[in-house]
Protein backbone atom coordinates (compact mmCIF):
# COMPACT_ATOMS: atom_id res chain seq x y z
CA UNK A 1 19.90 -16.32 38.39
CA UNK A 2 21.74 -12.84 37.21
CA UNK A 3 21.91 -14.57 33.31
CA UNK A 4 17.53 -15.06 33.56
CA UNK A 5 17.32 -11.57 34.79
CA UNK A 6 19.22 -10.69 32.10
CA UNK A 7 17.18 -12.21 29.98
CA UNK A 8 13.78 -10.73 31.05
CA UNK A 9 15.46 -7.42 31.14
CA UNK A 10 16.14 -7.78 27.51
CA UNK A 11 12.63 -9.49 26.88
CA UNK A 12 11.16 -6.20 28.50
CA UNK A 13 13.63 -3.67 26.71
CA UNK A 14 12.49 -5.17 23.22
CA UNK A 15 8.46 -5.02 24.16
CA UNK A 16 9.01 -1.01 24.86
CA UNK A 17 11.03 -0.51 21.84
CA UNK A 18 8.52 -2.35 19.94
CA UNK A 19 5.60 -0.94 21.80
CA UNK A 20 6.88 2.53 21.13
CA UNK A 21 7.69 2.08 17.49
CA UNK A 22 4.11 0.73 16.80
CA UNK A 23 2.73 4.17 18.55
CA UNK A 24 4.80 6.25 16.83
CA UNK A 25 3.81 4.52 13.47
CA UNK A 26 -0.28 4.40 14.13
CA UNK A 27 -0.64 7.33 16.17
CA UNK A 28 1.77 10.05 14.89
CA UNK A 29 0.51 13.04 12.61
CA UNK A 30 2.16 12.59 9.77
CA UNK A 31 1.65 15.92 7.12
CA UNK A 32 0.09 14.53 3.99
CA UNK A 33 2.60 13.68 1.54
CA UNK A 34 1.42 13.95 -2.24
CA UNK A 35 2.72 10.89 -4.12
CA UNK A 36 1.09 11.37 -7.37
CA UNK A 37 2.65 13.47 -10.62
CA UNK A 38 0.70 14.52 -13.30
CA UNK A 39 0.83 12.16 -15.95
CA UNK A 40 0.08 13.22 -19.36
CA UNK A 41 -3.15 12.63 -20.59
CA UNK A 42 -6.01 10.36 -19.16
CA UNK A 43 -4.49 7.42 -17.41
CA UNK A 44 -6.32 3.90 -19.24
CA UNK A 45 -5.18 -0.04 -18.97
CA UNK A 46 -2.38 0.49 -21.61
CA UNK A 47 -0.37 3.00 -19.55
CA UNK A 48 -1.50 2.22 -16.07
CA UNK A 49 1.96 0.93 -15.41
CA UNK A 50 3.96 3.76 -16.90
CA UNK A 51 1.49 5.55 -14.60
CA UNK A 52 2.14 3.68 -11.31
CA UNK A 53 5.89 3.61 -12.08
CA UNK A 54 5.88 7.35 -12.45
CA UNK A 55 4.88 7.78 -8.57
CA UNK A 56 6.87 9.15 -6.01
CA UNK A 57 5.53 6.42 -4.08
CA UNK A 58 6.94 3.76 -6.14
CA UNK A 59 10.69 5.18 -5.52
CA UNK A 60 10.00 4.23 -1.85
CA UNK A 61 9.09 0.52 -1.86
CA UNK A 62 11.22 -1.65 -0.43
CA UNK A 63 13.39 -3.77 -3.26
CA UNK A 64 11.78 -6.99 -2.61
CA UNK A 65 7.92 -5.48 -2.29
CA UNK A 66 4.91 -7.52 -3.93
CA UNK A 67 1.73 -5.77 -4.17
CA UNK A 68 -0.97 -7.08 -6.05
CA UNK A 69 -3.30 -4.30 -7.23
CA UNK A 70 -6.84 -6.24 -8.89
CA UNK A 71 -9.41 -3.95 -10.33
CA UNK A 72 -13.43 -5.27 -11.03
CA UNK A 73 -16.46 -3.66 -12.09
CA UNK A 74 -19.70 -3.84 -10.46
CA UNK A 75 -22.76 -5.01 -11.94
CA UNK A 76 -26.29 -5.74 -10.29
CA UNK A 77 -24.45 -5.82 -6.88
CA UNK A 78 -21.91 -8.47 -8.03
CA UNK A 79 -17.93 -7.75 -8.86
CA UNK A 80 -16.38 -9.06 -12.12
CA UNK A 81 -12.59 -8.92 -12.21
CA UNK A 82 -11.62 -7.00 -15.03
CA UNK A 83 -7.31 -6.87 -14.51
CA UNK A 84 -4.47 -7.41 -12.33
CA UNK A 85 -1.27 -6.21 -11.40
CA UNK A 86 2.05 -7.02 -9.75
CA UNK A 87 3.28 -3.70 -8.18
CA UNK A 88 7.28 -4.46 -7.32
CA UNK A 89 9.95 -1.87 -8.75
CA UNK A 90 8.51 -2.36 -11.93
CA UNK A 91 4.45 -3.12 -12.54
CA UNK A 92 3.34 -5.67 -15.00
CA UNK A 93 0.28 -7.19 -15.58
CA UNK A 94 -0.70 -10.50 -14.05
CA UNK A 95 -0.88 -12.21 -11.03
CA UNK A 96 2.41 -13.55 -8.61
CA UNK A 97 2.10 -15.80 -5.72
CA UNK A 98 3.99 -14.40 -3.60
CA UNK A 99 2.16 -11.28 -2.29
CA UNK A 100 2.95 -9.05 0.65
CA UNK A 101 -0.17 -7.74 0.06
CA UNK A 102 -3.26 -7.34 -2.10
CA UNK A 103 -5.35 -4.13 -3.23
CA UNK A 104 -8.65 -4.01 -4.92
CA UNK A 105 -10.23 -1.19 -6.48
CA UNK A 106 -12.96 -0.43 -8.94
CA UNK A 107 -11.91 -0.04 -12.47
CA UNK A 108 -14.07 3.54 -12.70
CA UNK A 109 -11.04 5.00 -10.51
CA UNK A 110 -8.54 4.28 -13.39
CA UNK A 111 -9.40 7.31 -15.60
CA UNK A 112 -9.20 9.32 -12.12
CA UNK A 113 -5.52 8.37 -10.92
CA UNK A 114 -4.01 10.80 -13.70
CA UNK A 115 -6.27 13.71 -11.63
CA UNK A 116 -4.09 12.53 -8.53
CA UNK A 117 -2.92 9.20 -7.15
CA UNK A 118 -3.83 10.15 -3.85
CA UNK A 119 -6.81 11.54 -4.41
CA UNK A 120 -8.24 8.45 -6.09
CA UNK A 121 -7.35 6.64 -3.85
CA UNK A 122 -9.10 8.46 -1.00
CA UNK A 123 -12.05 8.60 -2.71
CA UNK A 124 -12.39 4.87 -3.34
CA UNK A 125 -11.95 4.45 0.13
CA UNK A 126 -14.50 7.01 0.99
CA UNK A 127 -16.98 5.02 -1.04
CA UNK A 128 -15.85 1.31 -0.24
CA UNK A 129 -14.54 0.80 -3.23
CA UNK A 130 -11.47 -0.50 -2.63
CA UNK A 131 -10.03 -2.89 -0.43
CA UNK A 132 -6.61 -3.96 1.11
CA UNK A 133 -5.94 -7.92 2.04
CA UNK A 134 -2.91 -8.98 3.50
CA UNK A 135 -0.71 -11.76 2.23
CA UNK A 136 1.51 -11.80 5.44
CA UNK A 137 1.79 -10.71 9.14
CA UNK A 138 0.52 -6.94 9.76
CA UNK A 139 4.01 -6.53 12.18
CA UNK A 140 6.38 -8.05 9.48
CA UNK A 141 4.77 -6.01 6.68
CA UNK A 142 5.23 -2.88 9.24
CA UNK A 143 8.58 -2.88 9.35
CA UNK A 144 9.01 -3.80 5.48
CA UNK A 145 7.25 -1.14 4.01
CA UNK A 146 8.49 1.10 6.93
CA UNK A 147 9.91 3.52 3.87
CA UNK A 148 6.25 4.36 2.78
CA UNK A 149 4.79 5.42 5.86
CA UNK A 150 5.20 9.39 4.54
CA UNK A 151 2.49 8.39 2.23
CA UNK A 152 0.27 6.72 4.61
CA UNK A 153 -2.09 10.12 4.63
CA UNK A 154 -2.16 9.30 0.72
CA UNK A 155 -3.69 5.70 1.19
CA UNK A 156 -6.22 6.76 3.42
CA UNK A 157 -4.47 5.72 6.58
């Protein structure tokens, strides 16, 4: 009897911890946080890596992060995938099966991320031009990316 109460007890001590981590995570105020440099010149497909790896952003993923960032064009209403990426420490181009996650985004933004990562980014948003799909559970991906949540405001979130 006292070892299953101290079960549940335990079982209800991790739901509030979780509970309260999640609230602080989706509800807080975090200040915007800037995560773009200024890169030299006008950002195009050749130095789009160089670019991402530049970020501020990019010092804060975790060491075993997969992102993979896809960029189309739109014509008559339908996409065409021009590129991809695979966003870990380093970015190269491609495509890796193992994703945490996957972003799309149209390939008009590109010349636009040298102007400001985050504002880019935000604007593609605004206009539903880019897109987020993830590879693996929301909670999991939570707590591994936990180190980027100062740039949430960045990514629109």
């Amino acid at each position: 009897m006292v070892q299953r109460k101290a079960v549940l007890v335990m079982l209800g001590i991790v739901t509030v911890n979780s509970a309260l981590f999640l609230a602080v995570v989706f509800l807080s105020k975090s200040r915007p946080t800037e995560t773009a440099r200024r890169f030299e010149g006008l950002v195009t497909w050749e130095n789009l890596p160089a670019f991402l790896e530049s970020q501020e952003a990019m010092q804060d993923l975790p060491g075993d992060a997969a992102v993979g960032l896809k960029f189309y064009s739109s014509t008559a209403g339908a996409r065409r995938w021009d590129r991809s990426f695979v966003i870990r420490r380093r970015v190269s181009e491609g495509e890796a099966p193992d994703l945490d996650l996957e972003v799309s985004m149209d390939s008009k933004y590109i010349p636009q991320l040298g102007q400001g990562l985050c504002q880019a980014v935000q604007k593609a948003r605004a206009h539903g031009e880019m897109g987020v799909g993830l590879k693996a559970g929301a909670a999991e991906l939570l707590w591994k990316y936990r180190g980027m949540l100062k740039h949430k405001s960045c990514f629109g979130y």
